[in-house]
C-alpha atoms as a PDB file:
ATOM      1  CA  UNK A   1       0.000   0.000   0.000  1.00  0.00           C
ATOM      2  CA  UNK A   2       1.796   3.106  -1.012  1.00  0.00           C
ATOM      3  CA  UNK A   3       0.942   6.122   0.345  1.00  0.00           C
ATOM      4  CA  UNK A   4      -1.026   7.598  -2.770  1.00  0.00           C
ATOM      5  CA  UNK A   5      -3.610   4.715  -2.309  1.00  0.00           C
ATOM      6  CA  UNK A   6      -4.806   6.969   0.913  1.00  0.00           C
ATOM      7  CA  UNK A   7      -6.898   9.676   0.794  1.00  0.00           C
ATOM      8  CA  UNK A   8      -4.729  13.089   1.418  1.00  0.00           C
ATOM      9  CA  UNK A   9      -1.802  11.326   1.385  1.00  0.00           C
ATOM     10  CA  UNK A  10      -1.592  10.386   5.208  1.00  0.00           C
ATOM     11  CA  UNK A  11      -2.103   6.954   6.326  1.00  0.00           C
ATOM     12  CA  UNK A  12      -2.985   7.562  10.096  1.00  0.00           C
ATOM     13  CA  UNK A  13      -4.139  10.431  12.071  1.00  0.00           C
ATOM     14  CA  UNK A  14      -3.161  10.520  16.217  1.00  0.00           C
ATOM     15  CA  UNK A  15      -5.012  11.442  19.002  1.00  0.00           C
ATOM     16  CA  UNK A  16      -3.789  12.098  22.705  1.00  0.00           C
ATOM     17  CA  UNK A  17      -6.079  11.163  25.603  1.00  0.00           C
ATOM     18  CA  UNK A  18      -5.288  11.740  29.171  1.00  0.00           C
ATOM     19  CA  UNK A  19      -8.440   9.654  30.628  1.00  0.00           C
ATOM     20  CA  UNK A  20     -11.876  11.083  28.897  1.00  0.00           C
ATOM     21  CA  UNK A  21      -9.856  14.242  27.379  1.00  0.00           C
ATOM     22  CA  UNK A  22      -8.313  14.893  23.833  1.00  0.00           C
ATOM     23  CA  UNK A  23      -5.429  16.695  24.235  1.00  0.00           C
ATOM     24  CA  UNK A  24      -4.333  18.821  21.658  1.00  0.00           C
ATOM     25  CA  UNK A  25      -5.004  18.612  18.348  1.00  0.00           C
ATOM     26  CA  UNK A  26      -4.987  15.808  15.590  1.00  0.00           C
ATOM     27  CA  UNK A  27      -1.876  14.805  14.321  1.00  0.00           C
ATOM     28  CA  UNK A  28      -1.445  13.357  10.547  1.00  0.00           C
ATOM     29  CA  UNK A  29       0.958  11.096   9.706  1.00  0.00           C
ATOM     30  CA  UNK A  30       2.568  10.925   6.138  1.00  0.00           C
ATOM     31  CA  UNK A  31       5.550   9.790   6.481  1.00  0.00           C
ATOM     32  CA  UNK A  32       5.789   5.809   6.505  1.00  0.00           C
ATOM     33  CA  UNK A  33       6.669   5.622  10.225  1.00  0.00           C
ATOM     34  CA  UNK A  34       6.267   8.313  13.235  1.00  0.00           C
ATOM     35  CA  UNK A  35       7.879   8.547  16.730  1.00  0.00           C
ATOM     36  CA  UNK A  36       5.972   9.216  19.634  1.00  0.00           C
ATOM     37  CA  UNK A  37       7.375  10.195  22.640  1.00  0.00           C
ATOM     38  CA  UNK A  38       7.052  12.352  25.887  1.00  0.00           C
ATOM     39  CA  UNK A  39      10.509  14.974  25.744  1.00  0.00           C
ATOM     40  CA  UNK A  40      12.969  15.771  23.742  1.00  0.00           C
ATOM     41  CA  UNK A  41      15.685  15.274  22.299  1.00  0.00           C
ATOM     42  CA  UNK A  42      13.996  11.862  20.968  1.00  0.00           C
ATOM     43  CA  UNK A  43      14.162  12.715  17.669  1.00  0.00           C
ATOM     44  CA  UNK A  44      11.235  13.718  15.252  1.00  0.00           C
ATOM     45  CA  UNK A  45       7.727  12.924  15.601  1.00  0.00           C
ATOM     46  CA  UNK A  46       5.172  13.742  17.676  1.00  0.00           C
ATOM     47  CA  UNK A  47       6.354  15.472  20.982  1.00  0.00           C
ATOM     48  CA  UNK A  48       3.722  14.516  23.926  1.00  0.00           C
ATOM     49  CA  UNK A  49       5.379  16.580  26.637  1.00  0.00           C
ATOM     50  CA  UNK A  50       4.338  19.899  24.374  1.00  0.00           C
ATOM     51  CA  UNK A  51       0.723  19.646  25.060  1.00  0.00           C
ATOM     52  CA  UNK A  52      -0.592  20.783  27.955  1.00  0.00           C
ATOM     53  CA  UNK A  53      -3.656  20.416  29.298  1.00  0.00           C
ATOM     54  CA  UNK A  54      -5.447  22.789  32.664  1.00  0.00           C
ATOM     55  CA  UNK A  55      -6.926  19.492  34.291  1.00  0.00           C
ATOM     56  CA  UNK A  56      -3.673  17.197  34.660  1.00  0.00           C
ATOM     57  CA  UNK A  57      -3.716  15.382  37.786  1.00  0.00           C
ATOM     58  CA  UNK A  58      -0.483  13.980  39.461  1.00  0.00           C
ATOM     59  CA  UNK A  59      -1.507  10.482  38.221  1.00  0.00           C
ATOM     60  CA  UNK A  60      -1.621  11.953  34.442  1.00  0.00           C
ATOM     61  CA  UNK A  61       1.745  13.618  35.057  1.00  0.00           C
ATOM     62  CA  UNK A  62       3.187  10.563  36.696  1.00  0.00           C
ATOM     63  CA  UNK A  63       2.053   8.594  34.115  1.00  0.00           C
ATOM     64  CA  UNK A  64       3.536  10.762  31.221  1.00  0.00           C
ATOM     65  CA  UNK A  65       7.627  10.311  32.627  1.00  0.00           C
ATOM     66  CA  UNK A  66       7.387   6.395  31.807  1.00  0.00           C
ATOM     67  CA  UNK A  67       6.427   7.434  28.174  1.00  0.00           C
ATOM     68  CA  UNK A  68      10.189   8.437  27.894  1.00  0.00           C
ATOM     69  CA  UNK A  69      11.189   7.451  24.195  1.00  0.00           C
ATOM     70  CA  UNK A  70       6.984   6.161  23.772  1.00  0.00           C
ATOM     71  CA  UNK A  71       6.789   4.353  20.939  1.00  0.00           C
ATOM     72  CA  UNK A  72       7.152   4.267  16.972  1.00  0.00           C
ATOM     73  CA  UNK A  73       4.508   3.237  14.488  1.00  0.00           C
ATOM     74  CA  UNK A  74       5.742   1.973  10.762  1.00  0.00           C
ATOM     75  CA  UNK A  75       2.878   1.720   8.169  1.00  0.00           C
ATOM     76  CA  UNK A  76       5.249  -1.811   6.093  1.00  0.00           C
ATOM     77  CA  UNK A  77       3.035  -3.238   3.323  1.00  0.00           C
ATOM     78  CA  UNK A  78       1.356  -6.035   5.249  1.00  0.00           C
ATOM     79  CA  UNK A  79       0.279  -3.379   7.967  1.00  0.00           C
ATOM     80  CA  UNK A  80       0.759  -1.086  10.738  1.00  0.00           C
ATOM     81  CA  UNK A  81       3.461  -2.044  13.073  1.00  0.00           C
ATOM     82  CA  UNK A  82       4.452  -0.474  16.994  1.00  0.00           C
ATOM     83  CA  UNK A  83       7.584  -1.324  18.298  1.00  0.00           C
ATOM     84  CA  UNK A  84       7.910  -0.577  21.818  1.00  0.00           C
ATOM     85  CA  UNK A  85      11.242   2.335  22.760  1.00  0.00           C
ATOM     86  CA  UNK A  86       9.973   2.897  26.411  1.00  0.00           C
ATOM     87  CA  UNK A  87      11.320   1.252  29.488  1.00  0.00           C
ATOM     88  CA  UNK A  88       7.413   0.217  30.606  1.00  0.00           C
ATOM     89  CA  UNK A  89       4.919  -1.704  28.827  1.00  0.00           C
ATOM     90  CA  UNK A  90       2.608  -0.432  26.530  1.00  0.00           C
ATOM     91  CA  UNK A  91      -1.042  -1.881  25.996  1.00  0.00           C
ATOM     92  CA  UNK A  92      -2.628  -2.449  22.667  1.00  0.00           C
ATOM     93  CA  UNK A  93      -6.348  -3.227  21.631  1.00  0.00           C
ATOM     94  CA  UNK A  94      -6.560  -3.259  17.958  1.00  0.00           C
ATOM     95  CA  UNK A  95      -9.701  -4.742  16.108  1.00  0.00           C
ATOM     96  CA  UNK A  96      -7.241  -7.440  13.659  1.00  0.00           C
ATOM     97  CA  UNK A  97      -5.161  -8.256  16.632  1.00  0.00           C
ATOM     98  CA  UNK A  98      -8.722  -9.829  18.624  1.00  0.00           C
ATOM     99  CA  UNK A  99     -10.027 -13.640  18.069  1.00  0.00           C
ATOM    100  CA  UNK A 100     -12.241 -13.785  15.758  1.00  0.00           C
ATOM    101  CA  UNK A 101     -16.240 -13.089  17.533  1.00  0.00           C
ATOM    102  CA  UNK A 102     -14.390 -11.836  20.362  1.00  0.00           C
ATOM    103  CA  UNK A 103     -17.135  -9.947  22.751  1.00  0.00           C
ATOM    104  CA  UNK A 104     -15.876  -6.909  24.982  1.00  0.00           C
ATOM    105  CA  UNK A 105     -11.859  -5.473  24.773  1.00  0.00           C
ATOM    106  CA  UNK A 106      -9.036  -7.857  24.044  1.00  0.00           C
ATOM    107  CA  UNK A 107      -5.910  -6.132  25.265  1.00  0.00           C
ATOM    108  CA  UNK A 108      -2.319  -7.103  24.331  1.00  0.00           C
ATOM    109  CA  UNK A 109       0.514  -6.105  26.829  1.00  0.00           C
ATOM    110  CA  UNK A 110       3.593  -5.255  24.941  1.00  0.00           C
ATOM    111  CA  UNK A 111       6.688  -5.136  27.113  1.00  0.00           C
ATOM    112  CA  UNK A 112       9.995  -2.663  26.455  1.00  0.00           C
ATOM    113  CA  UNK A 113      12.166  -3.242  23.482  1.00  0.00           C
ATOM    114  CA  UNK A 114       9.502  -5.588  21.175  1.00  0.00           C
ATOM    115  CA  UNK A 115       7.439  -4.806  18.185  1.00  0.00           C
ATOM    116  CA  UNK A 116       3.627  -6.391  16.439  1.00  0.00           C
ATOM    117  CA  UNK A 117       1.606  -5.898  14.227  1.00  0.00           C
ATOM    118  CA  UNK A 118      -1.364  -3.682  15.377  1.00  0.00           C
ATOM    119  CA  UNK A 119      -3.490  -3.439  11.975  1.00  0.00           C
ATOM    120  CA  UNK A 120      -3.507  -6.486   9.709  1.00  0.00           C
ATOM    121  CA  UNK A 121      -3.811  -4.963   6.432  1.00  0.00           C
ATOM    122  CA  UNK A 122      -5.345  -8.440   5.116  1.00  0.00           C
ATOM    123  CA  UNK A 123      -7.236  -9.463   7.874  1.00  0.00           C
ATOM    124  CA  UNK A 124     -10.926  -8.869   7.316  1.00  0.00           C
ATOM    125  CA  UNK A 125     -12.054  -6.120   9.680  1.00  0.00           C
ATOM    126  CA  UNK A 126     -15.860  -6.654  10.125  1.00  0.00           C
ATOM    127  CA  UNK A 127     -15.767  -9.181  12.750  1.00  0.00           C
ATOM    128  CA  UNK A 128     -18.174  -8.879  15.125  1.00  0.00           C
ATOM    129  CA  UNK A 129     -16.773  -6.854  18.240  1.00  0.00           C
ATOM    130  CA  UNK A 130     -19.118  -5.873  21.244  1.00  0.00           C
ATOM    131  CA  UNK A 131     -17.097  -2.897  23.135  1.00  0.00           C
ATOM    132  CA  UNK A 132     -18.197  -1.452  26.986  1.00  0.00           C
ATOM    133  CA  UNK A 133     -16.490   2.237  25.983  1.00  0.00           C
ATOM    134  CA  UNK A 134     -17.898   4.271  23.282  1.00  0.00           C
ATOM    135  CA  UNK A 135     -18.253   3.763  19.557  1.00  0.00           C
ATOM    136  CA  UNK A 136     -16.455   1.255  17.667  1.00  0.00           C
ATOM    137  CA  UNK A 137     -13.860   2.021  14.769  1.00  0.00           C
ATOM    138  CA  UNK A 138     -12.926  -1.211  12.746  1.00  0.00           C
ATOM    139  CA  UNK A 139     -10.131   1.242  11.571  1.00  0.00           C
ATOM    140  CA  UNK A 140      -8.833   2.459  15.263  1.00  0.00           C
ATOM    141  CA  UNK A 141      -5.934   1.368  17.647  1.00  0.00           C
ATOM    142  CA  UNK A 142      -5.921   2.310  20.690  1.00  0.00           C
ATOM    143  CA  UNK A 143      -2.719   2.255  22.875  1.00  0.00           C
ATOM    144  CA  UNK A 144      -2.379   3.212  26.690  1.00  0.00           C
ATOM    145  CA  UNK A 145       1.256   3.888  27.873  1.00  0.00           C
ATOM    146  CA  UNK A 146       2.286   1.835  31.486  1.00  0.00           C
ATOM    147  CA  UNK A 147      -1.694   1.057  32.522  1.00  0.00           C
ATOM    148  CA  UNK A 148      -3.442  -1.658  31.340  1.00  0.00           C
ATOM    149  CA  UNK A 149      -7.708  -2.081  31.141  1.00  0.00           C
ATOM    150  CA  UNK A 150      -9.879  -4.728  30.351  1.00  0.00           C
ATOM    151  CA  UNK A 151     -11.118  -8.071  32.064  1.00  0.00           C
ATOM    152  CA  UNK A 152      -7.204  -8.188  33.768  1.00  0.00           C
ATOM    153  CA  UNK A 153      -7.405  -4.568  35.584  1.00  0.00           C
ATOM    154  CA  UNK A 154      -9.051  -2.560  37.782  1.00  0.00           C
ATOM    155  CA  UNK A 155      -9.406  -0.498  34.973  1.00  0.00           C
ATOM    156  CA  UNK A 156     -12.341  -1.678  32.577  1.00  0.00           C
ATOM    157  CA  UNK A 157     -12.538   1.284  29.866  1.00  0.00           C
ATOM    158  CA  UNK A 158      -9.083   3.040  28.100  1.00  0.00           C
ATOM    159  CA  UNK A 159     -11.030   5.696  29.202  1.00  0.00           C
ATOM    160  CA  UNK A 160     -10.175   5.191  32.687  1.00  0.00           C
ATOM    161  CA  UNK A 161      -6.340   5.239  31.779  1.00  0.00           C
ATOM    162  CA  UNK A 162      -4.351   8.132  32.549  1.00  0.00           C
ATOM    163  CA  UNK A 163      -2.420   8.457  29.214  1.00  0.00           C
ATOM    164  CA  UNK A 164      -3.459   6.873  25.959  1.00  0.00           C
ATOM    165  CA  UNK A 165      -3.085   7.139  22.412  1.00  0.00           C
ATOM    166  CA  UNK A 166      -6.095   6.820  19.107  1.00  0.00           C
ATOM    167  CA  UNK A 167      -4.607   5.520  16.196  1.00  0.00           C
ATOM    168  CA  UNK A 168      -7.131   6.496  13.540  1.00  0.00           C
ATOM    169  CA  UNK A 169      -6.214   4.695  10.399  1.00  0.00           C
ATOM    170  CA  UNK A 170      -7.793   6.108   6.908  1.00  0.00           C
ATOM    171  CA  UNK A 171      -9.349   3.087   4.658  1.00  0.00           C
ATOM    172  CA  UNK A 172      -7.773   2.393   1.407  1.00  0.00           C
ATOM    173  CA  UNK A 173      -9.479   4.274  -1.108  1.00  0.00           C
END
């Protein structure tokens, strides 16, 4: 998939959450892969420690230091890859990376230093997927940095996380 098969020539657009709260504005993505991370000097990408927000709690701010060197994201030509540059976990819920008539969230835990696949370009996307937390976007990741949610935690919802990222793919044309 090249990037001229996408509409506007961007393959992904990103949106910062700090629990129920976009933060800043959305981000497009046209290059073939983007760091994310909290300070700099990390290198290009998108800078998370630049956007403030009026109603960070300690938790959020806590939180946001064990982003450190966060994450990249490589569009590749079977899919949409994250390879993990922090020292903590991330956690992943992706709607190609659930068993097939999965029913509520299934969250992956990926630990410092590894990689997957997030979006299966090839894997059919209309599955049937029964989420607790808001609408559902066959074409969204969603990625919390050092909390998990789900069955496993005390937290249920992403929502409930204190720093999370929306990967909003756009379809093939």
């Amino acid at each position: 998939m090249s990037r001229s098969s996408y509409k506007d020539g961007y393959w992904c657009k990103l949106a910062y959450w700090e629990h129920r709260t976009r933060v800043g504005r959305l981000y497009t993505v046209t290059e073939p892969s983007v760091h994310i991370f909290h300070d700099l000097p990390k290198g290009s990408g998108f800078c998370l420690g630049f956007l403030g927000s009026e109603s960070r709690n300690e938790t959020v701010r806590r939180t946001r230091m064990k982003i450190g060197q966060g994450i990249t994201l490589s569009h590749e030509h079977d899919g949409v890859w994250v390879y993990n540059r922090s020292e903590h976990p991330i956690f992943i819920n992706s709607p190609t990376l659930a068993p097939v008539n999965t029913r509520g969230q299934s969250v992956h835990k990926l630990p410092p230093g590894y990689s997957i696949k997030v979006f299966d370009s090839e894997q059919e996307v209309s599955r049937c997927h029964v989420l607790g937390d808001g609408p559902y976007d066959p074409h969204s990741v969603r990625i919390s940095f050092a909390k998990g949610w789900g069955s496993c935690y005390s937290r249920q919802f992403i929502t409930s996380c204190p720093c999370w990222l929306e990967i909003l793919l756009c379809p093939p044309r």
